[in-house]
Protein backbone atom coordinates (compact mmCIF):
# COMPACT_ATOMS: atom_id res chain seq x y z
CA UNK A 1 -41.68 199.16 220.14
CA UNK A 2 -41.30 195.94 221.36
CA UNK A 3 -37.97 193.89 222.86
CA UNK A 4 -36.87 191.07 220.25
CA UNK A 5 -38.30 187.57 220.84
CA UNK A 6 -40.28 184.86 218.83
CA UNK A 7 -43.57 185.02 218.12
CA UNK A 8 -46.36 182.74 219.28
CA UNK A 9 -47.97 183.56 215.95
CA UNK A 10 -45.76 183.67 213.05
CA UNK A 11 -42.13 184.03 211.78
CA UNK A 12 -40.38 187.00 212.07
CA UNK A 13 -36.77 188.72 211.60
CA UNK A 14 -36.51 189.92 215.13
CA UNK A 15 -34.69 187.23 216.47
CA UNK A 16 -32.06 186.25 214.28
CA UNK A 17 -31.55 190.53 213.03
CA UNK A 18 -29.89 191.82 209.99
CA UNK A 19 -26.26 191.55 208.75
CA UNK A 20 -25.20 192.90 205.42
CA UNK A 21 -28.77 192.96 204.29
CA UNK A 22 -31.58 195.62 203.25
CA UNK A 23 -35.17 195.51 205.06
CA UNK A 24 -37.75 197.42 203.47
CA UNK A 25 -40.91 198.62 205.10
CA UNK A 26 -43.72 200.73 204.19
CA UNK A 27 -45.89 202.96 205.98
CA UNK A 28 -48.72 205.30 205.75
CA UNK A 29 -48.55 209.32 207.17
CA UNK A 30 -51.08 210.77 209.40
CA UNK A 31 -50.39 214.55 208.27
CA UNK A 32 -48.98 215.84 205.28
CA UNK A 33 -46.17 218.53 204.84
CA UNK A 34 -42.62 219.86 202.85
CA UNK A 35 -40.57 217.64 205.01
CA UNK A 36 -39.81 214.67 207.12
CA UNK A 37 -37.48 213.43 209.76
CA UNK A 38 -37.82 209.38 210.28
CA UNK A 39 -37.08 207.97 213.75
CA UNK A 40 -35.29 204.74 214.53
CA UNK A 41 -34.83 202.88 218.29
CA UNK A 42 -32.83 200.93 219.41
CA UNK A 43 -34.57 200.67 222.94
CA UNK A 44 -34.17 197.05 223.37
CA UNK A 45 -30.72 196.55 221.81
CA UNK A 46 -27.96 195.52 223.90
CA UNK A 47 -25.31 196.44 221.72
CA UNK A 48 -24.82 199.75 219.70
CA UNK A 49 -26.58 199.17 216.21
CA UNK A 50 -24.48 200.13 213.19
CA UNK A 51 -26.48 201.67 210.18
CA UNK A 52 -25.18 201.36 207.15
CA UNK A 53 -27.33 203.32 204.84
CA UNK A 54 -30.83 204.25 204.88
CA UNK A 55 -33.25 205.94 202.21
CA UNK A 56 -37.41 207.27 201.94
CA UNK A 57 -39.64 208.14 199.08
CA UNK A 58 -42.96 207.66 197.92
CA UNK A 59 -44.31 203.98 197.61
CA UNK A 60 -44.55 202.21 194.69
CA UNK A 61 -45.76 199.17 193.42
CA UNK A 62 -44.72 195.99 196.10
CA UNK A 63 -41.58 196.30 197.46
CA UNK A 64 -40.69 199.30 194.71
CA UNK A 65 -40.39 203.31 195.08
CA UNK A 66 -41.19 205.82 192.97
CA UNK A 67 -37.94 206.74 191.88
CA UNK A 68 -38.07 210.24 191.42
CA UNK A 69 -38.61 210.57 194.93
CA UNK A 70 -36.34 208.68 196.98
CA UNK A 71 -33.91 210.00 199.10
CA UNK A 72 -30.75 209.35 200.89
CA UNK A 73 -31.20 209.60 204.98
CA UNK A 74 -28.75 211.25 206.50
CA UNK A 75 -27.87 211.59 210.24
CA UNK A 76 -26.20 215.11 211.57
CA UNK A 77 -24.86 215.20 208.08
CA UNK A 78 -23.74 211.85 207.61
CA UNK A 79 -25.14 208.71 205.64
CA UNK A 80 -24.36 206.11 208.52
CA UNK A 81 -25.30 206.15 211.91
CA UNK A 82 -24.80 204.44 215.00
CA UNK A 83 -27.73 204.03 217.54
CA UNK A 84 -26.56 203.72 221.06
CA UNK A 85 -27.74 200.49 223.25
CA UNK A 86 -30.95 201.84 224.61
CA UNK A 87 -31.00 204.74 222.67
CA UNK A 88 -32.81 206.31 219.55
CA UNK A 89 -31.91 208.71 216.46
CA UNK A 90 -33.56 211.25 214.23
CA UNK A 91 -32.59 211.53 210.80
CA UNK A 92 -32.36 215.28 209.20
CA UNK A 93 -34.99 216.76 207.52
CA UNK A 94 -35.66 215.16 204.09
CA UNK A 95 -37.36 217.99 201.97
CA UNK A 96 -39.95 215.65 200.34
CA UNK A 97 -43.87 217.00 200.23
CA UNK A 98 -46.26 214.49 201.17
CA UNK A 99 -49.96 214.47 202.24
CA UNK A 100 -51.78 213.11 204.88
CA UNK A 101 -52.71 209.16 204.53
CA UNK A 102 -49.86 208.83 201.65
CA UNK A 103 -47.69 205.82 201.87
CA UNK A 104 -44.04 206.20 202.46
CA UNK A 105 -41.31 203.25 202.02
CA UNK A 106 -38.46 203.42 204.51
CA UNK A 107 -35.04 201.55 203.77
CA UNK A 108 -32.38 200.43 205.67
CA UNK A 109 -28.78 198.77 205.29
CA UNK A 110 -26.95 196.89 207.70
CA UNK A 111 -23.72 196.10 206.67
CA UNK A 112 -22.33 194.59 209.98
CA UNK A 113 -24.70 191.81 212.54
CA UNK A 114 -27.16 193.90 214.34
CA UNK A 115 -28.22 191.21 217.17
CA UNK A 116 -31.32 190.88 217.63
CA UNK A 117 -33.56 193.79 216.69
CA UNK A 118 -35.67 196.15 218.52
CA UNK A 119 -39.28 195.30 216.48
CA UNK A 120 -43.13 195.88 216.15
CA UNK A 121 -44.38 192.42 215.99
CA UNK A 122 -47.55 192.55 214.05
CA UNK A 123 -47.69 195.79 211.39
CA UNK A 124 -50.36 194.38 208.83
CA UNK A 125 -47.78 195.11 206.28
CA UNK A 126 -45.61 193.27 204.28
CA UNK A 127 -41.48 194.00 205.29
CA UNK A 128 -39.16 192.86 202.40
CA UNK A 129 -35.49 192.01 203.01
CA UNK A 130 -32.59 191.89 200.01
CA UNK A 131 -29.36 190.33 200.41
CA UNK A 132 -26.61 193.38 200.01
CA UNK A 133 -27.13 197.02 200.01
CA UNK A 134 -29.61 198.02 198.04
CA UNK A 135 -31.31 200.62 200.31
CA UNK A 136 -31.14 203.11 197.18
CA UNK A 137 -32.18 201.10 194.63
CA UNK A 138 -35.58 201.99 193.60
CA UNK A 139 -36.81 199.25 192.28
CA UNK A 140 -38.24 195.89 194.15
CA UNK A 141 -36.22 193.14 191.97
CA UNK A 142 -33.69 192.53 195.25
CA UNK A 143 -36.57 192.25 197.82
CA UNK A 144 -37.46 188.51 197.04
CA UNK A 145 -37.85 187.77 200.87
CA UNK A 146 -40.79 188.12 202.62
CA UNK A 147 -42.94 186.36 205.13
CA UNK A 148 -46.37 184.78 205.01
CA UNK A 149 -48.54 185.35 206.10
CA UNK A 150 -48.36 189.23 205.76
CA UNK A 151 -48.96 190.43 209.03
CA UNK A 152 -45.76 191.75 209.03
CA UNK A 153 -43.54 193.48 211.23
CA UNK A 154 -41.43 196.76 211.69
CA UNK A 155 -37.84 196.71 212.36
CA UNK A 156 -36.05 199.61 214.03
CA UNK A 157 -38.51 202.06 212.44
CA UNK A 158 -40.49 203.78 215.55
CA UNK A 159 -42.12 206.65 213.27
CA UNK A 160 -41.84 209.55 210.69
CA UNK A 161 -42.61 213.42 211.99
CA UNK A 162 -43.61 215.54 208.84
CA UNK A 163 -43.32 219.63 209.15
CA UNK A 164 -44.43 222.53 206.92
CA UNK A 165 -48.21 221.45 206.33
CA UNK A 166 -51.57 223.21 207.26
CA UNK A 167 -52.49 223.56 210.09
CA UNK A 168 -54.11 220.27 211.98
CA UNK A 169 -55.91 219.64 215.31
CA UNK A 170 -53.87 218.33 218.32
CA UNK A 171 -52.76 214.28 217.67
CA UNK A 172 -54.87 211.67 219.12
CA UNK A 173 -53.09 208.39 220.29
CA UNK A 174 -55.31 204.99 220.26
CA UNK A 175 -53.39 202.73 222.92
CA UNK A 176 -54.87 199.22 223.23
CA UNK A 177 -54.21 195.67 222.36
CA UNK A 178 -54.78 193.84 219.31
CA UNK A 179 -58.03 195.08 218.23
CA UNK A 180 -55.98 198.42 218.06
CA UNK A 181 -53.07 197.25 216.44
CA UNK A 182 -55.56 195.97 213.75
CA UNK A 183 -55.22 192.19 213.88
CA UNK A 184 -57.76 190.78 211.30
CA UNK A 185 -57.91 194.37 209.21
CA UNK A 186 -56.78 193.77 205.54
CA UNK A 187 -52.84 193.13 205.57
CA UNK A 188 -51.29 195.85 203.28
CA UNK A 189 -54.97 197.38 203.12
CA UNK A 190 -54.58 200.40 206.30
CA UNK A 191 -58.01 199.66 207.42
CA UNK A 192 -57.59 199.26 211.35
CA UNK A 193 -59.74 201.47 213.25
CA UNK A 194 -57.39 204.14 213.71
CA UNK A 195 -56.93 204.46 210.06
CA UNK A 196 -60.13 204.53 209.34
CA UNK A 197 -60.97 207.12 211.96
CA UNK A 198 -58.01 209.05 210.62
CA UNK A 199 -59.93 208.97 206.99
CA UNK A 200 -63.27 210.31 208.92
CA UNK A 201 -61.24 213.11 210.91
CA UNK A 202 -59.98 213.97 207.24
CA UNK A 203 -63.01 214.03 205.12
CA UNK A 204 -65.00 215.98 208.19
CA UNK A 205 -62.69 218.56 207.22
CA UNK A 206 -60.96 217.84 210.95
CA UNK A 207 -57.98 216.66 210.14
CA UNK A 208 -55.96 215.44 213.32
CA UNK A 209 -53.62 212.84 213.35
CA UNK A 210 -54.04 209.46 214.71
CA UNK A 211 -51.50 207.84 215.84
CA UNK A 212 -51.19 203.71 216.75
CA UNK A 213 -49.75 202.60 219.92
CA UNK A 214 -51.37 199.22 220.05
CA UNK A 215 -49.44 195.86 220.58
CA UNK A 216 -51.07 192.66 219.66
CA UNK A 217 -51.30 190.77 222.91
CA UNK A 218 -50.24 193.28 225.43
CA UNK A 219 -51.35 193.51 228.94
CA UNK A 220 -52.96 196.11 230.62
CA UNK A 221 -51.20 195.16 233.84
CA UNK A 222 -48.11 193.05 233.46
CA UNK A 223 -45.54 192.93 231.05
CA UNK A 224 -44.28 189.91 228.62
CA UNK A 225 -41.12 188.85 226.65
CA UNK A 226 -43.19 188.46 223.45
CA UNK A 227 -45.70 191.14 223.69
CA UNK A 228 -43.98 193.89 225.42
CA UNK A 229 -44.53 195.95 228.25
CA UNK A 230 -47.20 196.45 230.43
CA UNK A 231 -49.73 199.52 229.10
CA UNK A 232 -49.33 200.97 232.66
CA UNK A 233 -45.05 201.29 232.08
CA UNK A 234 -44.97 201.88 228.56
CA UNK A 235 -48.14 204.85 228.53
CA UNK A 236 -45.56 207.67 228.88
CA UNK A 237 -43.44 206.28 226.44
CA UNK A 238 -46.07 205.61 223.84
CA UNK A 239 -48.76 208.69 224.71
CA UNK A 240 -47.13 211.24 227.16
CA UNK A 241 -44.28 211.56 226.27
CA UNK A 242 -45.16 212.27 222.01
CA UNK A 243 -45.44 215.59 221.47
CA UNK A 244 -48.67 217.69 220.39
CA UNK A 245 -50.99 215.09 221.89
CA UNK A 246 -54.30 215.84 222.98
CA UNK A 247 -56.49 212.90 223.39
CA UNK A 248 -55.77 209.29 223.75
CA UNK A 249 -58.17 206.91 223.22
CA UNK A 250 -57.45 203.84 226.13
CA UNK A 251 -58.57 199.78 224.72
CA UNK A 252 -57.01 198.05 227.33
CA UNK A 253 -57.51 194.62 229.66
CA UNK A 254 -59.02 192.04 227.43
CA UNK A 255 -55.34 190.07 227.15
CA UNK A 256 -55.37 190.53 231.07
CA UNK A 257 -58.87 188.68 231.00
CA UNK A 258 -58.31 185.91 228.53
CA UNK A 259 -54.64 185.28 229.91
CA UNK A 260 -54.46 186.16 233.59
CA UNK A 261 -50.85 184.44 233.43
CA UNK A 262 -47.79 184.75 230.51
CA UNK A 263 -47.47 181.29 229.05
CA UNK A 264 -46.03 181.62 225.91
CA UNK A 265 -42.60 182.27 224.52
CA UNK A 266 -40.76 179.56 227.02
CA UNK A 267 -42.18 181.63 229.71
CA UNK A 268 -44.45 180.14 232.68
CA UNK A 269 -45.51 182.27 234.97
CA UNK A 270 -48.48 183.11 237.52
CA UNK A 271 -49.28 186.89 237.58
CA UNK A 272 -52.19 187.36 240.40
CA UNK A 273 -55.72 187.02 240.17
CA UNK A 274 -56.91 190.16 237.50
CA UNK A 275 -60.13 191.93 239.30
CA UNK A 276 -62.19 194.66 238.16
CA UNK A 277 -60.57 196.51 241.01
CA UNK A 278 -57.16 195.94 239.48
CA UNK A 279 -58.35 196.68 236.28
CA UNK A 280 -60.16 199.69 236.92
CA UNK A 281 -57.27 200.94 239.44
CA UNK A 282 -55.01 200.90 236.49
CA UNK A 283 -57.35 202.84 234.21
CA UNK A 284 -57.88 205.30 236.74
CA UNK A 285 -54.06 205.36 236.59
CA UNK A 286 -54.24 206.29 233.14
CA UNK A 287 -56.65 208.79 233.16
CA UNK A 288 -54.62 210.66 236.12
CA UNK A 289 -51.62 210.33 233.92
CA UNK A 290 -53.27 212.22 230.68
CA UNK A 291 -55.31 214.71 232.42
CA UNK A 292 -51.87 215.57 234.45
CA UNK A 293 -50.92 217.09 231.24
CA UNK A 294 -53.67 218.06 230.01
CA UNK A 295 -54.96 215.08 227.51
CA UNK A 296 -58.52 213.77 227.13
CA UNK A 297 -58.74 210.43 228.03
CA UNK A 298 -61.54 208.18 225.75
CA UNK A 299 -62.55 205.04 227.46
CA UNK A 300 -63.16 202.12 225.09
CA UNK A 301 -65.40 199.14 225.91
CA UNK A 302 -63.74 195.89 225.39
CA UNK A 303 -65.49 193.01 222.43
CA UNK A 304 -66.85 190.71 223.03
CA UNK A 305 -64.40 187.16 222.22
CA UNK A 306 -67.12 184.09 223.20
CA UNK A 307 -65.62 181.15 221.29
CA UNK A 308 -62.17 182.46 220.84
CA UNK A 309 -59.45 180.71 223.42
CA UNK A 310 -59.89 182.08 226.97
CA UNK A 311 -63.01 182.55 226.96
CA UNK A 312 -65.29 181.22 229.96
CA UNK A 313 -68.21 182.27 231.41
CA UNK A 314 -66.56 183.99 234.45
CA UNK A 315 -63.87 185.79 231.88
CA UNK A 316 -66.87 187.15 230.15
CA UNK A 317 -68.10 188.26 233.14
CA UNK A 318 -65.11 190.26 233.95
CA UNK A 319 -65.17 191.93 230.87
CA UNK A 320 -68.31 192.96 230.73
CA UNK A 321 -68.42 194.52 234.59
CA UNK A 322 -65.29 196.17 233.40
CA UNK A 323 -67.06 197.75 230.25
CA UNK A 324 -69.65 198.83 232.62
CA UNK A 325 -67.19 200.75 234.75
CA UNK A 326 -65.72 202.35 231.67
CA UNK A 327 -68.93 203.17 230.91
CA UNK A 328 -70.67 204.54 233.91
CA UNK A 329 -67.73 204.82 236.53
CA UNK A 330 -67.89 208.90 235.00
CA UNK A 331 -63.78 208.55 234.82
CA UNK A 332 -63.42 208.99 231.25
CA UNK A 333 -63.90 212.50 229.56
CA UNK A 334 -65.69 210.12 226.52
CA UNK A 335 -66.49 206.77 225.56
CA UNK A 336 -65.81 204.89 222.61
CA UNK A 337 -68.31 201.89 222.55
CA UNK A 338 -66.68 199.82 220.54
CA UNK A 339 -68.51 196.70 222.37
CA UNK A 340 -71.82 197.70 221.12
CA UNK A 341 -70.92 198.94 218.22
CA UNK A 342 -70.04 194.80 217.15
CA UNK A 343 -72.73 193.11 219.54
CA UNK A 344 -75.26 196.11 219.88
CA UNK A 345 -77.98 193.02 221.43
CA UNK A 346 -75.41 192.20 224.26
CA UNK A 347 -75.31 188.29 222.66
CA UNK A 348 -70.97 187.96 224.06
CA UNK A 349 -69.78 186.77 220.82
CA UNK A 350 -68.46 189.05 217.38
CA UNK A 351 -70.95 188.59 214.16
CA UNK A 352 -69.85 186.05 211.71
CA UNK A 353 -69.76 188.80 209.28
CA UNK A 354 -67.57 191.02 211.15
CA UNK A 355 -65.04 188.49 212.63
CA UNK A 356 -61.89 188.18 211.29
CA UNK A 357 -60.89 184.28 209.91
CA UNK A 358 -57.25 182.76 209.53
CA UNK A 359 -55.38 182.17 206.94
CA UNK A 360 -56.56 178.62 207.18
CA UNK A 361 -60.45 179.11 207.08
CA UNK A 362 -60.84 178.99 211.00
CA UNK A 363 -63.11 181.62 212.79
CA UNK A 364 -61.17 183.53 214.99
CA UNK A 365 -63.93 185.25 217.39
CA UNK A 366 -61.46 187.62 219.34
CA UNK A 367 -60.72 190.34 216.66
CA UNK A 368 -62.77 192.19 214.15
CA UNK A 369 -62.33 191.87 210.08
CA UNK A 370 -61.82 194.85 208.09
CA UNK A 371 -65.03 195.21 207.68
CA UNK A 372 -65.80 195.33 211.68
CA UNK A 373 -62.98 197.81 212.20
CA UNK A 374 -65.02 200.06 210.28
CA UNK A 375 -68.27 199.50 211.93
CA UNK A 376 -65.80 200.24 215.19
CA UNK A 377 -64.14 204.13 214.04
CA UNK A 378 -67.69 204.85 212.59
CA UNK A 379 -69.04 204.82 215.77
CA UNK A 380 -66.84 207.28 217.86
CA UNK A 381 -68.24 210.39 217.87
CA UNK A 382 -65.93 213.07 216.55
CA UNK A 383 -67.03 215.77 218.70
CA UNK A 384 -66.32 213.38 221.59
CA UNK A 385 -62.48 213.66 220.83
């Protein structure tokens, strides 16, 4: 979860918040089960946050639900809730049966202004917002606003934790950057490489769940106001801290390469000179941190981004001295090679036919297509996790 603030991408809701409207948002399970509790935050509200009503059930078509499963949330009994400044709630169980990599539609009402609101920038889904309360109706006619282009976002919504299924292996938490929160995969498609390693894990007859904690533009080493904290403060939050974890898979330092300051959202700042031996300090940092309870830690090479912004001959440099330390340092329990998986010659740039392209027709060199994200998951080797 991120802190609100504007995007240096695209519009979003996070800013401005809710009041006395509906926000809609769909997302897909990692494990399947009789019932589910979903989890909101209010981590970076300043204000308690008022909850008016909130609902689940099975996705439909759009912005609909299946109707014969949606459900009324309820909160130690009770159909409103208030989430403390800082703080985070658990809804009770909601005894709905759902399977691994099924899609799920989470509603909520805010009747009253929330202020700006706790967020997920970029979810590569589309969120849908009514006008009124409408957080049980099942169909989509209310949910006429949306933003485009669908990269989306999540409001408030920091997961769902599903109970009574088979048995599954211990979770597996990718933490990275962009490439990780699936920037470039197919928007409303679930075809990041988590997902799709997820769908290998699955049909192996392995089934572990995969869980994202990548944030488009975060740093390995210093925090910003638009693409949250730094991986070193927010690792316990996003991978120690979740419970049944027992590998994470690390993607992290390319923003601190291509951007060794913060200059965007109004900010301006200097942050000092990024080194491998920063860079590899704070990975060893990481590693410490998941072996110290007893989590394999994956090491995963960084691609390659010639012709995107940032890039310069001494950047490239840096990242690929860095990918040789992940690689041969002997730190990390595994590798995941994403780097030459893409550029298996060593060429510094992404394939034109696994790059991801804007909305406007503009190569975008820094992050994978759908297409690439699969080349990515297909080659980490499942007995490495």
């Amino acid at each position: 979860m991120m802190r609100p603030s504007g995007s240096p991408w695209f519009a979003t809701w996070a800013e401005q918040g809710f009041a006395d409207q509906s926000v809609r948002q769909v997302i897909r399970l990692n494990a399947g089960g009789s019932h589910l509790r979903v989890r909101l935050s209010n981590a970076y509200g300043t204000t308690p946050l008022r909850l008016s009503g909130a609902s689940v059930g099975r996705t439909g078509q759009g912005a609909a639900v299946r109707p014969d499963t949606l459900h009324r949330l309820r909160f130690a009994g009770e159909p409103t809730a208030t989430v403390a400044a800082g703080g985070r709630i658990v809804s009770d169980p909601v005894p709905l049966p759902v399977q691994a990599r099924e899609q799920l539609t989470v509603t909520l009402y805010f009747a009253d202004p929330t202020g700006p609101a706790t967020y997920h920038q970029i979810s590569m889904t589309t969120a849908y917002r009514a006008g009124g309360d409408h957080h049980l109706d099942a169909g989509a006619a209310a949910y006429t606003d949306t933003i485009q282009p669908a990269w989306g976002s999540w409001y408030y919504l920091e997961g769902v934790d599903v109970t009574g299924g088979p048995p599954t292996g211990t979770a597996i938490v990718a933490i990275g950057e962009s490439t990780t929160d699936g920037f470039g995969s197919t928007s409303d498609g679930d075809d990041r490489y988590p997902d799709i390693l997820a769908q290998r894990l699955l049909a192996a007859g392995r089934p572990r769940p995969v869980l994202n904690a990548g944030i488009s533009g975060n740093k390995l080493l210093a925090g910003s106001v638009c693409t949250g904290d730094s991986a070193l403060s927010r690792f316990a939050r996003d991978v120690l801290d979740r419970p049944g974890v027992g590998t994470a898979i690390i993607s992290l330092g390319m923003n601190d390469i291509m951007r060794p300051g913060d200059q965007m959202c109004g900010v301006d700042r200097d942050d000092p000179p990024v080194t491998l031996r920063r860079l590899a300090d704070a990975h060893r940092s990481l590693i410490r941190a998941a072996h110290a309870q007893g989590i394999k830690a994956v090491g995963a090479t960084l691609l390659p981004f010639k012709g995107a912004p940032g890039w310069t001959r001494e950047a490239d440099d840096l990242r690929r001295a860095l990918n040789d330390w992940i690689r041969d340092s002997g730190e990390y329990d595994a590798i995941a090679d994403f780097d030459r998986s893409i550029d298996p010659h060593g060429g510094g740039a992404i394939p034109g036919g696994y790059h991801n392209h804007f909305p406007d027709g503009r190569p975008d060199h820094a992050h994978p297509n759908a297409l690439g994200y699969r080349i990515m998951a297909d080659f980490i080797d499942l007995d490495s996790l």
